[in-house]
C-alpha atoms as a PDB file:
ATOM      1  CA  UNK A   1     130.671 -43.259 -73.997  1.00  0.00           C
ATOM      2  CA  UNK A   2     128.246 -42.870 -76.802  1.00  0.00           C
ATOM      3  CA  UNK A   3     130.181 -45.795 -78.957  1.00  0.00           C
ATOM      4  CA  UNK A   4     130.237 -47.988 -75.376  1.00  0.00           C
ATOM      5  CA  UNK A   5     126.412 -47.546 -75.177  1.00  0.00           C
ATOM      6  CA  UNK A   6     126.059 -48.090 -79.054  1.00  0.00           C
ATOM      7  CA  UNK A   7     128.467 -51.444 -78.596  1.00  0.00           C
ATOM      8  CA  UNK A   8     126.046 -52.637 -75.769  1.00  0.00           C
ATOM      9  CA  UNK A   9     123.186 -52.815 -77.398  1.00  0.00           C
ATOM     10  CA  UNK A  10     124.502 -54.258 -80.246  1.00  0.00           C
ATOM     11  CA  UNK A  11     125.611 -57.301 -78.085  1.00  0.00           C
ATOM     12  CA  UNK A  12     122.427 -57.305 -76.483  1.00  0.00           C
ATOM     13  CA  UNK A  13     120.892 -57.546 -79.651  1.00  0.00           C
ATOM     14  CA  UNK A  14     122.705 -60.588 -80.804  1.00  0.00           C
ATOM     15  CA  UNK A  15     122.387 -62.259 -77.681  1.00  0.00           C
ATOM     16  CA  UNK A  16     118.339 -61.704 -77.297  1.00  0.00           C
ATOM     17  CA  UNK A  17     117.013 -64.865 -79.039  1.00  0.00           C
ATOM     18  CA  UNK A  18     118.577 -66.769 -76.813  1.00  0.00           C
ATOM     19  CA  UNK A  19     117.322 -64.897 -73.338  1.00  0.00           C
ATOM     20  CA  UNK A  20     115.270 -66.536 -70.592  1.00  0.00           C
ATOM     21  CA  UNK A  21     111.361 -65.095 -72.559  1.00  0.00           C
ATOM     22  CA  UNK A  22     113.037 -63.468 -75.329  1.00  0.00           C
ATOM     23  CA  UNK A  23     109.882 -62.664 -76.768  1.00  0.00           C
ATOM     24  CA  UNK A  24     109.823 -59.420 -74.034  1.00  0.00           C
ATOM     25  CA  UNK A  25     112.451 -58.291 -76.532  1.00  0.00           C
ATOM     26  CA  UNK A  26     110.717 -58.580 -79.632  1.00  0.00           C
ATOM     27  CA  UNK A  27     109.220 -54.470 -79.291  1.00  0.00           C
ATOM     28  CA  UNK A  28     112.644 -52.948 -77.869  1.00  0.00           C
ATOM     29  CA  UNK A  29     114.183 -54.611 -81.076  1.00  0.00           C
ATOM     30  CA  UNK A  30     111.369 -53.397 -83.323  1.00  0.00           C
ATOM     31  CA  UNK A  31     112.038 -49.793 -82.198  1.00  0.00           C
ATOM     32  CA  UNK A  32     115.805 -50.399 -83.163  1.00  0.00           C
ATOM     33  CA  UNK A  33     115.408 -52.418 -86.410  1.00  0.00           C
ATOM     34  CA  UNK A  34     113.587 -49.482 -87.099  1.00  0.00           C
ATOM     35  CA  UNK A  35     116.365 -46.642 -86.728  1.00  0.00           C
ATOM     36  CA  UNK A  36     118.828 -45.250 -88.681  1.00  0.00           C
ATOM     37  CA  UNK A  37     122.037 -47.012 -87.350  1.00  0.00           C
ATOM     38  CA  UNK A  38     123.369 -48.793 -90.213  1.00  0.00           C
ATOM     39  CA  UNK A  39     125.187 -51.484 -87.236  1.00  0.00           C
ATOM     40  CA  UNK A  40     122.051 -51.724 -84.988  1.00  0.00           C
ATOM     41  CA  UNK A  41     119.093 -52.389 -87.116  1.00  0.00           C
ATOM     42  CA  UNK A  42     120.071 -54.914 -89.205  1.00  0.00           C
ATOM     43  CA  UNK A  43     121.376 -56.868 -86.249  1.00  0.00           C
ATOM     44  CA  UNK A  44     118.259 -56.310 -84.084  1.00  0.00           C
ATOM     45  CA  UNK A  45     116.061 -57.305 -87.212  1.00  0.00           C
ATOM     46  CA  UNK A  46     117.837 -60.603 -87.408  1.00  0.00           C
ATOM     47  CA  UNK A  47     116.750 -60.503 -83.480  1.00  0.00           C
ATOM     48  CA  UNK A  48     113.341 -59.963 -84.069  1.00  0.00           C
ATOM     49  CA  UNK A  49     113.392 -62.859 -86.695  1.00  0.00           C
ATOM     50  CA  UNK A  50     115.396 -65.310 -84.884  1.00  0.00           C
ATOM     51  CA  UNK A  51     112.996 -65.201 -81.590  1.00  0.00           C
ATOM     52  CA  UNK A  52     109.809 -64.536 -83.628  1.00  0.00           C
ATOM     53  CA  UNK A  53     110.609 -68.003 -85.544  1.00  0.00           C
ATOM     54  CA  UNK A  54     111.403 -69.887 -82.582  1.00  0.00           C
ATOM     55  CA  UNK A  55     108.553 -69.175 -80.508  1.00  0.00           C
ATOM     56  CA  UNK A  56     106.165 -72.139 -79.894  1.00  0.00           C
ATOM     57  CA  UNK A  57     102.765 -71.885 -78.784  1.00  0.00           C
ATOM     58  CA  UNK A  58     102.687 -74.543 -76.392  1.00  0.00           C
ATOM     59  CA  UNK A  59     105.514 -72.935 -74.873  1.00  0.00           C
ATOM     60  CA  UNK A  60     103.740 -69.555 -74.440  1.00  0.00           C
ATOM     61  CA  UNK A  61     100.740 -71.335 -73.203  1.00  0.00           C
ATOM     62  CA  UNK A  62     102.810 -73.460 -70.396  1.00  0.00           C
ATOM     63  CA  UNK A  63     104.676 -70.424 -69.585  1.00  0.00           C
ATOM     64  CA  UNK A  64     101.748 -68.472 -69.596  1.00  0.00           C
ATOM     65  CA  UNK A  65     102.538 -65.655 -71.647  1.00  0.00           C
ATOM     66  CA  UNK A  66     100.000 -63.026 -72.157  1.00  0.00           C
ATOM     67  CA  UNK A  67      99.053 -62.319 -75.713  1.00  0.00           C
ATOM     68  CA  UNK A  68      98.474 -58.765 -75.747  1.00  0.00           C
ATOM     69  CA  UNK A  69     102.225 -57.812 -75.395  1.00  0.00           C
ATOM     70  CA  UNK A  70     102.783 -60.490 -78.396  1.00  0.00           C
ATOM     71  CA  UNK A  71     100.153 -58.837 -79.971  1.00  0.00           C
ATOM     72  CA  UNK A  72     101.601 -54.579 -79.444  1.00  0.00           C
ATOM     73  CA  UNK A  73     105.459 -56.301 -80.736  1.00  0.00           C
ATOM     74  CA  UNK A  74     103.430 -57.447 -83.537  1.00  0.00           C
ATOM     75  CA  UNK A  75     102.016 -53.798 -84.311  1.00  0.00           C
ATOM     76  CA  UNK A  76     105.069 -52.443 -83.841  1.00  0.00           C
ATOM     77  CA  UNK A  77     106.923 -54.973 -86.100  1.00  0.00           C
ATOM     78  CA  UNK A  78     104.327 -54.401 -88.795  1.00  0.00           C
ATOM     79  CA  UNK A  79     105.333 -50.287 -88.923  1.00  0.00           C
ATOM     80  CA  UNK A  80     108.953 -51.392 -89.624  1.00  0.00           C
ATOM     81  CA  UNK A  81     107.804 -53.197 -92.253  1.00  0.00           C
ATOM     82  CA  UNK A  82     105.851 -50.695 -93.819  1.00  0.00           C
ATOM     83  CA  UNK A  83     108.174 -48.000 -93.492  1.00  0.00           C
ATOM     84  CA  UNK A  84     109.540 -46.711 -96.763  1.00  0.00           C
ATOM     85  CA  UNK A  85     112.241 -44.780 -95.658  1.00  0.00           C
ATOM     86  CA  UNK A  86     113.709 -48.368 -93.500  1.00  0.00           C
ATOM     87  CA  UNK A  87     115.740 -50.501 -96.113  1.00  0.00           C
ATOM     88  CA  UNK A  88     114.504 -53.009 -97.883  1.00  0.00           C
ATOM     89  CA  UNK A  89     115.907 -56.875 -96.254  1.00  0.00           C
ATOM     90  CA  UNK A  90     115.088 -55.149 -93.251  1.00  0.00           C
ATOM     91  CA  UNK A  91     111.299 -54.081 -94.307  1.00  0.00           C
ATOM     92  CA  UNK A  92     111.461 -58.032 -95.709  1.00  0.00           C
ATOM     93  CA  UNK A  93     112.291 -59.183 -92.169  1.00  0.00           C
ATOM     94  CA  UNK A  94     109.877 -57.269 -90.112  1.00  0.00           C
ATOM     95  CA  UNK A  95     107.102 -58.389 -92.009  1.00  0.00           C
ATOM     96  CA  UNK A  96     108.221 -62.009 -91.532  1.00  0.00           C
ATOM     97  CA  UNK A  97     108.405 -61.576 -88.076  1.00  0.00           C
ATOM     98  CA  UNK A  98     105.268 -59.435 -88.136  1.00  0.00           C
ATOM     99  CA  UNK A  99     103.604 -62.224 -89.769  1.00  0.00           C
ATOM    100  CA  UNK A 100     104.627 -64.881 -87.337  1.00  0.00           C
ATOM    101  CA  UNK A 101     103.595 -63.023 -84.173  1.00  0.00           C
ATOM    102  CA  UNK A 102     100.176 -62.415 -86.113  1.00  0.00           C
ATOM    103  CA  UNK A 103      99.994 -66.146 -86.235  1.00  0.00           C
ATOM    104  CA  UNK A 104     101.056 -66.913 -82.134  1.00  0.00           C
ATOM    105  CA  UNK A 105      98.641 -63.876 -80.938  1.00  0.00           C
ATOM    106  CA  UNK A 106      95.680 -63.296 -83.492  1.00  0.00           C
ATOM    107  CA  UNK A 107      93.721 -60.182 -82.763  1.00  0.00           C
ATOM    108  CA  UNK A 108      90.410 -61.138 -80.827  1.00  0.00           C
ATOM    109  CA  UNK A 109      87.751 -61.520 -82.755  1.00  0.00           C
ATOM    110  CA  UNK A 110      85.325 -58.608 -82.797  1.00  0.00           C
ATOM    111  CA  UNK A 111      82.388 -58.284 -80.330  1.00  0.00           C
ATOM    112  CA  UNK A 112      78.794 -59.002 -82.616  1.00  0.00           C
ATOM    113  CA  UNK A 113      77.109 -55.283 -82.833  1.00  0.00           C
ATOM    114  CA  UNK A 114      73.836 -55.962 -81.651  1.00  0.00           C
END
């Protein structure tokens, strides 16, 4: 059962750039490019990449995709990257795909202290 489940997901994985609004699987895959299975998180790094790279932002904007979930994948992409213990291509990807979600969904500007 556990090798099923483990099978599924890496399928699900490989198929996720290419899902109706794959970008809802851009924080999942974080969270698995940034485990310790030695089949999963390479696979659902290349994921992350692949949808990360492809995303347009005229096609969030006519699809009306909210930022702020853009903006948490990014977050969560950017701890993969900076995790030590997570191996090395993998760190390399995450920070690409980090980096390209930074540029779709920038982080609102900061309110003026008055």
């Amino acid at each position: 059962a556990a090798e099923t489940a483990r099978a599924e997901r890496w399928a699900a994985a490989r198929v996720a750039p290419w899902i109706d609004a794959p970008e809802r699987a851009l924080a999942p895959l974080a969270a698995i490019a940034g485990g310790d299975d030695p089949l999963l998180a390479p696979v659902a790094a290349e994921a992350g990449w692949a949808i990360a790279s492809r995303l347009e932002p005229g096609d969030l904007a006519a699809r009306e995709v909210p930022l702020a979930p853009l903006r948490e994948a990014r977050g969560a992409w950017a701890a993969v990257a900076a995790d030590e213990s997570a191996r090395a291509d993998l760190r390399r990807l995450a920070a690409f795909t980090a980096d390209a979600l930074g540029q779709l969904a920038p982080e609102p500007a900061a309110e003026p202290a008055e």
